[in-house]
Protein backbone atom coordinates (compact mmCIF):
# COMPACT_ATOMS: atom_id res chain seq x y z
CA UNK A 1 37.19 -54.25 78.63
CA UNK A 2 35.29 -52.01 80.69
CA UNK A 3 33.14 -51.18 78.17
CA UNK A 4 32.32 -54.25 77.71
CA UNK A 5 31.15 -54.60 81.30
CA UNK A 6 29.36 -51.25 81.26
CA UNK A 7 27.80 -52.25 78.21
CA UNK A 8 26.78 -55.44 79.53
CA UNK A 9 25.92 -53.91 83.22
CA UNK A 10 23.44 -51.50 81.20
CA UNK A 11 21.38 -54.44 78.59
CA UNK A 12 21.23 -56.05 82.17
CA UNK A 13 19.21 -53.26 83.91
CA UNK A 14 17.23 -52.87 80.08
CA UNK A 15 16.49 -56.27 80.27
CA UNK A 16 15.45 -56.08 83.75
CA UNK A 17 13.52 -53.21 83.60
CA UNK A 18 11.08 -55.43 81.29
CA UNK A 19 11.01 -57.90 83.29
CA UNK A 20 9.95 -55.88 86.33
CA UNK A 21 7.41 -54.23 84.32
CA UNK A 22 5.69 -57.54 83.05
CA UNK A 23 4.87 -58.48 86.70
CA UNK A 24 2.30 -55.55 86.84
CA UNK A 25 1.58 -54.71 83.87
CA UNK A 26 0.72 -56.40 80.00
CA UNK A 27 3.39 -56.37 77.70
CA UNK A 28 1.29 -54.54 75.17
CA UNK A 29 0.86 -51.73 77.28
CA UNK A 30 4.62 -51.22 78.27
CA UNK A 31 6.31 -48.44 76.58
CA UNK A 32 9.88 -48.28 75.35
CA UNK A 33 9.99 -45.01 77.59
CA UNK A 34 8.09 -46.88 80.42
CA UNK A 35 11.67 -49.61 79.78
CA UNK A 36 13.88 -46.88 79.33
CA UNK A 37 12.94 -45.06 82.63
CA UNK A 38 13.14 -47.61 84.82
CA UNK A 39 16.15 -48.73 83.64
CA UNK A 40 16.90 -45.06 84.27
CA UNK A 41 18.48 -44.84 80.94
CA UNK A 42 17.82 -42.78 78.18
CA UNK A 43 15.37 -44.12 75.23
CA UNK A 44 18.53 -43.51 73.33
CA UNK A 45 20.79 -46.00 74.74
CA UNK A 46 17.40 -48.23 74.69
CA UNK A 47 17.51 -47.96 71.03
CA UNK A 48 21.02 -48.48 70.26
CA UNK A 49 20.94 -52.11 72.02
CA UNK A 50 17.29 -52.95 70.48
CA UNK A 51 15.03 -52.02 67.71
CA UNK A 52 12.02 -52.23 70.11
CA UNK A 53 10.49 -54.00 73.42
CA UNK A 54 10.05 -57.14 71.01
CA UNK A 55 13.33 -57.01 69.81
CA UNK A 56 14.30 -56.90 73.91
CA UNK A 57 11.85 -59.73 74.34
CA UNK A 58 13.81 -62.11 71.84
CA UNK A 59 16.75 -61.11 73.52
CA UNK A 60 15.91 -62.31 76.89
CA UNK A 61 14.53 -65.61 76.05
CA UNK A 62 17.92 -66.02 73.42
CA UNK A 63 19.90 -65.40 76.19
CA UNK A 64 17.97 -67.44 79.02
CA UNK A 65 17.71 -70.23 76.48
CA UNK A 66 21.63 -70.08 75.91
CA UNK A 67 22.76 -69.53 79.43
CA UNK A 68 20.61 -72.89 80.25
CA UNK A 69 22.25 -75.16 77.54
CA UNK A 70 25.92 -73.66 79.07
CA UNK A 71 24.48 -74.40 82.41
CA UNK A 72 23.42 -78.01 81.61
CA UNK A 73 26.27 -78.76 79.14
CA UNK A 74 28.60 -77.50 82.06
CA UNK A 75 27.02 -80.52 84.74
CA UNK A 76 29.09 -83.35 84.48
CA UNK A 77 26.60 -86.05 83.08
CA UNK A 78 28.32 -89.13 84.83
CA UNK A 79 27.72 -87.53 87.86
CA UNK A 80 24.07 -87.84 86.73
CA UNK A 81 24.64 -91.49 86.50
CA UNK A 82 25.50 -91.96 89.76
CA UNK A 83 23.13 -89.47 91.66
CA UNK A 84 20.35 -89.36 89.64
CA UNK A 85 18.54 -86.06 90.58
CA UNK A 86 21.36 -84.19 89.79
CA UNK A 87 20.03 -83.66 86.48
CA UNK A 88 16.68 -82.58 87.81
CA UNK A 89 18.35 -80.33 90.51
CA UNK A 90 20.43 -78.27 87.78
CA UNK A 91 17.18 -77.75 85.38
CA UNK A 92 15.38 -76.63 88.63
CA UNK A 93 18.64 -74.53 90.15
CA UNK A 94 18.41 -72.28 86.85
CA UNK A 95 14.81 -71.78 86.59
CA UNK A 96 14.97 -70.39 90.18
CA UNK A 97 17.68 -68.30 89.67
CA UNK A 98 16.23 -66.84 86.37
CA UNK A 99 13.05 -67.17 87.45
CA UNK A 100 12.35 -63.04 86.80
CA UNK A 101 13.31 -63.65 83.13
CA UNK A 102 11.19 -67.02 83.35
CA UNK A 103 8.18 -65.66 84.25
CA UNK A 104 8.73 -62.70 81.71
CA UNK A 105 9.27 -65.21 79.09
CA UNK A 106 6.08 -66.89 79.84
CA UNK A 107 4.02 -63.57 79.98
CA UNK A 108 4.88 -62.88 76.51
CA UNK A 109 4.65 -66.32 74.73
CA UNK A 110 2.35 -68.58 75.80
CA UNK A 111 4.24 -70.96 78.60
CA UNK A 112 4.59 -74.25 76.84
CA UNK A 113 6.65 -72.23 74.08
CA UNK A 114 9.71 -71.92 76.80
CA UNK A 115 9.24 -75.06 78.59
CA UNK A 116 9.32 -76.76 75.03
CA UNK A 117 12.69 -75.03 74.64
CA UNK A 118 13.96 -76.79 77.88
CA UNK A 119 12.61 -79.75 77.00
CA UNK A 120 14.24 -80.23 73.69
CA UNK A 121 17.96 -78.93 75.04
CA UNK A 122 17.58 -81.53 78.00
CA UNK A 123 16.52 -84.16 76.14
CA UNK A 124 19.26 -83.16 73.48
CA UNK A 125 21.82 -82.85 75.96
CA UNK A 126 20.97 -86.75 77.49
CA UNK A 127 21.34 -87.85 74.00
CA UNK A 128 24.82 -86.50 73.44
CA UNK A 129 26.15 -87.70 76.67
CA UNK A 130 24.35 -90.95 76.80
CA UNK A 131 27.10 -93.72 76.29
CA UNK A 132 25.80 -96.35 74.90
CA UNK A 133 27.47 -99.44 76.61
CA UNK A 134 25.53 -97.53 80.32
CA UNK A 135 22.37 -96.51 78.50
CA UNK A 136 19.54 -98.40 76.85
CA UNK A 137 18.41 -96.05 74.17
CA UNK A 138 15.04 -97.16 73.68
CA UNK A 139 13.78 -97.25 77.29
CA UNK A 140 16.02 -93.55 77.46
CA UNK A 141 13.66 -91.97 74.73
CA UNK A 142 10.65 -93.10 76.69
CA UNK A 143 11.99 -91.81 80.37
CA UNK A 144 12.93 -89.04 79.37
CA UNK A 145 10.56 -88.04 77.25
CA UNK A 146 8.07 -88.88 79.95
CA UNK A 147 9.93 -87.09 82.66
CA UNK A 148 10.48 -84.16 81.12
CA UNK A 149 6.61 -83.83 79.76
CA UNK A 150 5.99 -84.19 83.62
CA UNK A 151 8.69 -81.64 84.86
CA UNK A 152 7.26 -79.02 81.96
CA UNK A 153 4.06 -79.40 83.23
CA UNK A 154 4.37 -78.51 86.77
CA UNK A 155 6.37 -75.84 85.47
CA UNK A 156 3.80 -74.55 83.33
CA UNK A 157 1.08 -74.60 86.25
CA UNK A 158 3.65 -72.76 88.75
CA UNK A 159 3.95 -70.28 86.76
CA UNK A 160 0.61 -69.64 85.63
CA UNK A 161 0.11 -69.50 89.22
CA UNK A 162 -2.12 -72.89 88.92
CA UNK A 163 -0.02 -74.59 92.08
CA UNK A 164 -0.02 -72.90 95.50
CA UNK A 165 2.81 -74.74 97.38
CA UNK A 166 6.19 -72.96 97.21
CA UNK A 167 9.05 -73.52 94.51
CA UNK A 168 11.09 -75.35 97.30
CA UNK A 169 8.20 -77.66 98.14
CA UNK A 170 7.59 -78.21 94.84
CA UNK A 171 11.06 -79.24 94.09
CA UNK A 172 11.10 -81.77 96.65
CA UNK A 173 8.02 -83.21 95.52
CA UNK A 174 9.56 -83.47 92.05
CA UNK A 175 13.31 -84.74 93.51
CA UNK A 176 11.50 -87.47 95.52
CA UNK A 177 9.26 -88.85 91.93
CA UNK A 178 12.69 -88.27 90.04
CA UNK A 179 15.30 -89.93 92.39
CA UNK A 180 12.67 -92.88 93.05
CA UNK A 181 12.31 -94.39 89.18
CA UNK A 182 15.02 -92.58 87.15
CA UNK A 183 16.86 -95.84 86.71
CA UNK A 184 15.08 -97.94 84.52
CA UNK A 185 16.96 -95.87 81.56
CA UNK A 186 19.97 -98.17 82.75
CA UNK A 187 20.83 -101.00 80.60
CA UNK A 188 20.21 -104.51 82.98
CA UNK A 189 23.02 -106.66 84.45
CA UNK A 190 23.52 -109.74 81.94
CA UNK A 191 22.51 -112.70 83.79
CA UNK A 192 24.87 -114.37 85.63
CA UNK A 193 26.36 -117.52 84.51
């Protein structure tokens, strides 16, 4: 077990180390010894977690990928239902918090290649909690698909540095558009006899 953690504790500062290193520099010109230091490990214990930085790379955005469809899959979508930026305040909660591993991500692929991730596991996860007597399906594909092209492409500009306001503001912004119109995915009352 606490090998385990140390093992874990030390891919953490590996992975880290990258993603410190992307801010200032390209991720061509980062070294496995530039990682290695900074991680203030040896290029040793580099090696025996990853075959190289792009090996590293693929683990990051695995694991950022993964941790978001736990994250998601772990909100409780009928909550959703009834507060309906709940869903937009859990995709926006984990980019913040990950928002170092985000913004390495997007250094090394091009952005849309990430946010295209996101967008297929939310859209994935709204389709396998979507219950079908609560839920129009056809006006859900549209919403969502629409909302989520939106949401991905604020994200993109923020962090290519194309939108100036802060991530809070920006959030806001997005809760208010979100909160106001999400609820046309709901199936309508039958008319009353």
């Amino acid at each position: 077990m606490p090998n385990d953690r140390r093992t874990e504790k030390t891919q953490r500062a590996i992975m880290d180390s990258l993603c410190d290193l992307i801010v200032d520099e390209k991720f061509e010109k980062i070294t496995v010894k530039d990682i290695a230091d900074r991680a203030d490990v040896s290029r040793k214990t580099f090696y025996s977690y990853y075959n190289d930085k792009y090996d590293l790379m693929s683990s990051i955005e695995e694991k950022f990928i993964n941790q978001f469809k736990t994250t998601l899959y772990n909100n409780d979508f009928d909550n959703l239902l009834q507060k309906k930026d709940t869903f937009l305040k859990t995709i926006l909660g984990y980019i913040e918090e990950n928002e170092k591993y985000c913004f390495a991500i997007t250094r090394f692929y091009n952005s849309a290649y990430l946010f295209r991730q996101i967008e297929i596991t939310a859209i994935q996860y709204i389709r396998d909690n979507a219950e079908a007597e609560l839920i129009d399906k056809e006006r859900l594909e549209v919403v969502v698909t629409f909302y989520m092209s939106g949401l991905i492409g604020v994200l993109e500009k923020y962090f290519n540095c194309e939108i100036s306001i802060s991530y809070e503001e920006m959030s806001h912004v997005l809760h208010e558009l979100y909160s106001s119109s999400f609820g046309v995915i709901f199936k309508k009352d039958p008319p009353q006899q």
